[in-house]
C-alpha atoms as a PDB file:
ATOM      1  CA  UNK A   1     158.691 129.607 104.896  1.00  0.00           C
ATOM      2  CA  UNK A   2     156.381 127.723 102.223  1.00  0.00           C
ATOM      3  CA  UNK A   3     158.067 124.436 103.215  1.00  0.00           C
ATOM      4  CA  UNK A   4     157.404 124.766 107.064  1.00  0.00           C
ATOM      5  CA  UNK A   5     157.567 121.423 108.950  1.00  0.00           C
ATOM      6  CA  UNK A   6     157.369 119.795 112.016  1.00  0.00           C
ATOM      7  CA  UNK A   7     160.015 117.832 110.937  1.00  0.00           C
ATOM      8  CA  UNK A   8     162.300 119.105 109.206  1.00  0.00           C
ATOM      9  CA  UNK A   9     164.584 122.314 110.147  1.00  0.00           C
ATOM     10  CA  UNK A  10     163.099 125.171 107.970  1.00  0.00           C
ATOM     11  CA  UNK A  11     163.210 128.546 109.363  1.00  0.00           C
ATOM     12  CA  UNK A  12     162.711 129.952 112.948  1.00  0.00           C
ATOM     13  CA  UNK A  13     161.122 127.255 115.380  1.00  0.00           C
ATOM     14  CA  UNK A  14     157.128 127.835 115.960  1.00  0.00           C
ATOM     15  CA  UNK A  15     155.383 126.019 118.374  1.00  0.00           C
ATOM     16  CA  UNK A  16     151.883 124.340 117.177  1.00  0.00           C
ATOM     17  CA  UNK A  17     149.219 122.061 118.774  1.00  0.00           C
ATOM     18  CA  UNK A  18     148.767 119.082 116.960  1.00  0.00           C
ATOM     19  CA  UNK A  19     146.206 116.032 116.832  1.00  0.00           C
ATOM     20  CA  UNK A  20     146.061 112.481 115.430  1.00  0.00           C
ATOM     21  CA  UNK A  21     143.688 112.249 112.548  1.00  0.00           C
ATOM     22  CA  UNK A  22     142.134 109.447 114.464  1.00  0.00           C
ATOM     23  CA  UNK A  23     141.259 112.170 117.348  1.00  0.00           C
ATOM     24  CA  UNK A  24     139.260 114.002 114.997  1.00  0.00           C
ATOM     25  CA  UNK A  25     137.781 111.445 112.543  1.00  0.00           C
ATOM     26  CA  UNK A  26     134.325 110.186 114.183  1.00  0.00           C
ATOM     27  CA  UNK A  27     134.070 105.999 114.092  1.00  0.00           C
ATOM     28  CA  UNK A  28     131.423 106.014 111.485  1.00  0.00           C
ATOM     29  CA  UNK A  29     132.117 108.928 109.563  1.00  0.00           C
ATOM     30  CA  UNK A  30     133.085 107.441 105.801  1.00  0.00           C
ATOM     31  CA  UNK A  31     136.072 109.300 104.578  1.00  0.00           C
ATOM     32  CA  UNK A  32     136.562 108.984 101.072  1.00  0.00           C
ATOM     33  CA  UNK A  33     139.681 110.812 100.680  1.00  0.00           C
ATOM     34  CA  UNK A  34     142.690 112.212 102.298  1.00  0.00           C
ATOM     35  CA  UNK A  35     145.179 115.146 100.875  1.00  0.00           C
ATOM     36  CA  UNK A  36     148.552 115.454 102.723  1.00  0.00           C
ATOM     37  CA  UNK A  37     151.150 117.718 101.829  1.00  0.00           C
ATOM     38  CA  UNK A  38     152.907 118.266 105.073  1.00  0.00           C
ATOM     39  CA  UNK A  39     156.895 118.099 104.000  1.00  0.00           C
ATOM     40  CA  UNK A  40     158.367 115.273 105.031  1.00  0.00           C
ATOM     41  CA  UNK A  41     155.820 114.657 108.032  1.00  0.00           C
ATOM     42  CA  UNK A  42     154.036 111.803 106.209  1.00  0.00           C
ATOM     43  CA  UNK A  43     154.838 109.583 108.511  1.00  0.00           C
ATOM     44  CA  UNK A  44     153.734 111.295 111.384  1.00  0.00           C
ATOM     45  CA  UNK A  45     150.457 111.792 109.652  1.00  0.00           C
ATOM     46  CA  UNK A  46     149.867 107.944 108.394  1.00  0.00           C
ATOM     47  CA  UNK A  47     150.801 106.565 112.233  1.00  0.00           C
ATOM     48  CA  UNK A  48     148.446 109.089 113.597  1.00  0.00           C
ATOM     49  CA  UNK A  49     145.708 107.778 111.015  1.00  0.00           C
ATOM     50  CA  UNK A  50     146.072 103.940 111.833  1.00  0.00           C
ATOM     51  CA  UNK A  51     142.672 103.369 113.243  1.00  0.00           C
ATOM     52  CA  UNK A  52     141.133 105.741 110.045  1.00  0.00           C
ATOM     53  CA  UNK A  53     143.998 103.611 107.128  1.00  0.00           C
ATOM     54  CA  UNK A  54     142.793  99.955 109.209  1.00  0.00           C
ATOM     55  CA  UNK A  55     138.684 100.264 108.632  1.00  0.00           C
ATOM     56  CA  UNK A  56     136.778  97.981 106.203  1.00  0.00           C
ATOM     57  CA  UNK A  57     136.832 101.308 103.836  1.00  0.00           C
ATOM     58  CA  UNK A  58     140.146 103.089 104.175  1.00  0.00           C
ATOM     59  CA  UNK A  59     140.047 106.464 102.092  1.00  0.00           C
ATOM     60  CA  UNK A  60     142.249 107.087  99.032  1.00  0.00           C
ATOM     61  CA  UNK A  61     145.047 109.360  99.503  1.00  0.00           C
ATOM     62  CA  UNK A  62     147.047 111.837  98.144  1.00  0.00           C
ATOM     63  CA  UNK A  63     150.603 112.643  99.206  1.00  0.00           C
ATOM     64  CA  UNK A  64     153.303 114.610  98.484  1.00  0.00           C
ATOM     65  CA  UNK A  65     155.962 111.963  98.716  1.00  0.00           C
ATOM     66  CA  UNK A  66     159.417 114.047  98.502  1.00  0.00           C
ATOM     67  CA  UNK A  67     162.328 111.365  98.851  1.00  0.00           C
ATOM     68  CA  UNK A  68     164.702 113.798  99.950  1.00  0.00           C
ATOM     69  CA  UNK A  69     162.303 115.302 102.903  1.00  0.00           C
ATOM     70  CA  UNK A  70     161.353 111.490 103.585  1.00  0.00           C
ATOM     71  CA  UNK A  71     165.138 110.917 104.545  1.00  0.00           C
ATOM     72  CA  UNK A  72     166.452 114.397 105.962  1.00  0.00           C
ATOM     73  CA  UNK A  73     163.242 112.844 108.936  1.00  0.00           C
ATOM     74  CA  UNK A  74     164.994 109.108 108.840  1.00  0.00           C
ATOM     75  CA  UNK A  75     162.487 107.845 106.551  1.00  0.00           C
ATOM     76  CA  UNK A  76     162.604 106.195 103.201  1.00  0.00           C
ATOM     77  CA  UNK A  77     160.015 104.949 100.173  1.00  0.00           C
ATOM     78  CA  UNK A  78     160.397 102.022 101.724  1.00  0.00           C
ATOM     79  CA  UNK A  79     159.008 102.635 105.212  1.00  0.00           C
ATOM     80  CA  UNK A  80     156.258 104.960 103.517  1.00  0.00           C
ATOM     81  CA  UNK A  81     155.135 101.319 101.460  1.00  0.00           C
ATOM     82  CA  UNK A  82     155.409  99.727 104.618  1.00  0.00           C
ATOM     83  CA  UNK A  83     153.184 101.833 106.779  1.00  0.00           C
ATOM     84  CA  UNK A  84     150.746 102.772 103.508  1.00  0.00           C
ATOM     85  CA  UNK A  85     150.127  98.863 103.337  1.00  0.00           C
ATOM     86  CA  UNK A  86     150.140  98.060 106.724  1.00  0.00           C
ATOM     87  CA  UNK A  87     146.357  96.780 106.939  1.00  0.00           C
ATOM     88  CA  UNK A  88     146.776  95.401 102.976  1.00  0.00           C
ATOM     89  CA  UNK A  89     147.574  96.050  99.704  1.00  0.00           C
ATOM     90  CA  UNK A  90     147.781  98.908  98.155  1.00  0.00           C
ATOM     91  CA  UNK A  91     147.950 100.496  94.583  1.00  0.00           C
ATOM     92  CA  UNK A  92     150.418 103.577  93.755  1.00  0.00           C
ATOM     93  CA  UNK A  93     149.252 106.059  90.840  1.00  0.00           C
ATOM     94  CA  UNK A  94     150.756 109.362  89.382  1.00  0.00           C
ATOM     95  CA  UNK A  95     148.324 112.125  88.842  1.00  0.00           C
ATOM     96  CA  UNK A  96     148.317 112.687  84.476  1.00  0.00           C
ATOM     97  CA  UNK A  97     147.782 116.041  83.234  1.00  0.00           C
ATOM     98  CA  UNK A  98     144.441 114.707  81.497  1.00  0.00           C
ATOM     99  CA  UNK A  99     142.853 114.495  84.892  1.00  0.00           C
ATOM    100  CA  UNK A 100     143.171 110.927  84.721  1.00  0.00           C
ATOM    101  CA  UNK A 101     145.783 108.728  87.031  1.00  0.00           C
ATOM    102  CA  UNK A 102     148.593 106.480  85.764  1.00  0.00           C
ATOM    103  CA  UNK A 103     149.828 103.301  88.273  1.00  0.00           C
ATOM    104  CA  UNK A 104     153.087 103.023  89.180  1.00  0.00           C
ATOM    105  CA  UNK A 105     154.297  99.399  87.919  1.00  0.00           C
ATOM    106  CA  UNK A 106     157.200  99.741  90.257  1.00  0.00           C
ATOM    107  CA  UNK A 107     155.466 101.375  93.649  1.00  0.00           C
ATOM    108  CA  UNK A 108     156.985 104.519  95.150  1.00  0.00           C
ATOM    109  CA  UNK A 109     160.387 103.894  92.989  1.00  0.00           C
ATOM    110  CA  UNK A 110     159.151 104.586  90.446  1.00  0.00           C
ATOM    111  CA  UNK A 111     159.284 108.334  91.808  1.00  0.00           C
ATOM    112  CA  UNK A 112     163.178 108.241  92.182  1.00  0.00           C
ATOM    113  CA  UNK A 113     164.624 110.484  89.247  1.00  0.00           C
ATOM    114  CA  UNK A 114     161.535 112.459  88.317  1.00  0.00           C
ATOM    115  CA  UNK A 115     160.668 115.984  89.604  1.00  0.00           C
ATOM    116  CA  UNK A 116     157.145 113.731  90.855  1.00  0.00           C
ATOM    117  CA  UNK A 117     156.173 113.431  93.992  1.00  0.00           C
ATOM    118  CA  UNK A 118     152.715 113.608  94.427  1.00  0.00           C
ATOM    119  CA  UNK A 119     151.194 110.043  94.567  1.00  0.00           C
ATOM    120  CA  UNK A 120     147.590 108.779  94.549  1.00  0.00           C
ATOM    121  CA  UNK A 121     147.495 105.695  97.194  1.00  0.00           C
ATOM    122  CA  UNK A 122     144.748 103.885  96.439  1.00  0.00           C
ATOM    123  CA  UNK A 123     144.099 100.861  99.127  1.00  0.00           C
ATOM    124  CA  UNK A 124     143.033  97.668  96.906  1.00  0.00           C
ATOM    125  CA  UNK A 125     139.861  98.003  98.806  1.00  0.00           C
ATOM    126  CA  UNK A 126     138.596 101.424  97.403  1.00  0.00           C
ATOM    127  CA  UNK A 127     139.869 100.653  94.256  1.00  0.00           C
ATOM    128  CA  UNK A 128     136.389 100.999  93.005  1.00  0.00           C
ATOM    129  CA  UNK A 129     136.521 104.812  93.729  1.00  0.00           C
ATOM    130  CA  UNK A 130     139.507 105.561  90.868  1.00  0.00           C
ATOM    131  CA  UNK A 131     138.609 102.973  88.408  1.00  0.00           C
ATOM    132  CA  UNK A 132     137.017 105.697  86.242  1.00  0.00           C
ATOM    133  CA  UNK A 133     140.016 107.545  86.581  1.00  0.00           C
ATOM    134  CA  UNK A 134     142.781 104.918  85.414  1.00  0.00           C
ATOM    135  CA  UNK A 135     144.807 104.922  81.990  1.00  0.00           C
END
């Protein structure tokens, strides 16, 4: 279906190879940016990433953070904060329909009771690559 995962139980079992990000991200390749939309796999993705989320320039990403998919795979906001500001802080922003991003004075809660779940992590260390984009 549109909301296959390898985590969740959605439709008829498929088997797929699968890779860390860090496999596949050369050591001095500079990525700016990372999308994820993988249903409820995020943290699967962001352990696999560790090496990529710990460097002096961690990229900005985007995820689709869907509370109820976080929990039906035994996660939570919480542990998504956690792992998201493992190697520091970290700044949570809402997409705006102006193009522009909005921060999150709360974190991830601030998510809980909106149809929102895409969220713009921003590690306090690339803030300098959305500070254009801030209301």
């Amino acid at each position: 279906s549109a909301l296959s995962s390898a985590q969740r139980t959605v439709g008829a079992p498929v088997a797929v190879a699968a890779i860390k990000l860090d496999d596949i991200t050369a050591d001095d390749a500079e990525v700016d940016f990372v999308k994820c939309d993988v249903e409820g796999g995020e943290m699967m993705v962001l352990r696999g990433s560790r090496e990529l989320r710990s460097r002096e320039k961690p990229p900005v990403w985007l995820l689709e953070a869907n509370e109820t998919f976080l929990v039906e795979t035994g996660a939570s906001y919480e542990a998504l904060h956690d792992e998201l500001s493992m190697y520091g802080p970290v700044g949570y922003y809402r997409a705006q329909s102006t193009g522009r991003i909005a921060r999150l004075r709360h974190g991830l809660s601030d998510l809980r009771g909106t149809s929102d779940v895409n969220v713009v992590v921003v590690p306090n260390a690339r803030a300098d690559l959305v500070c254009d984009m801030v209301e």
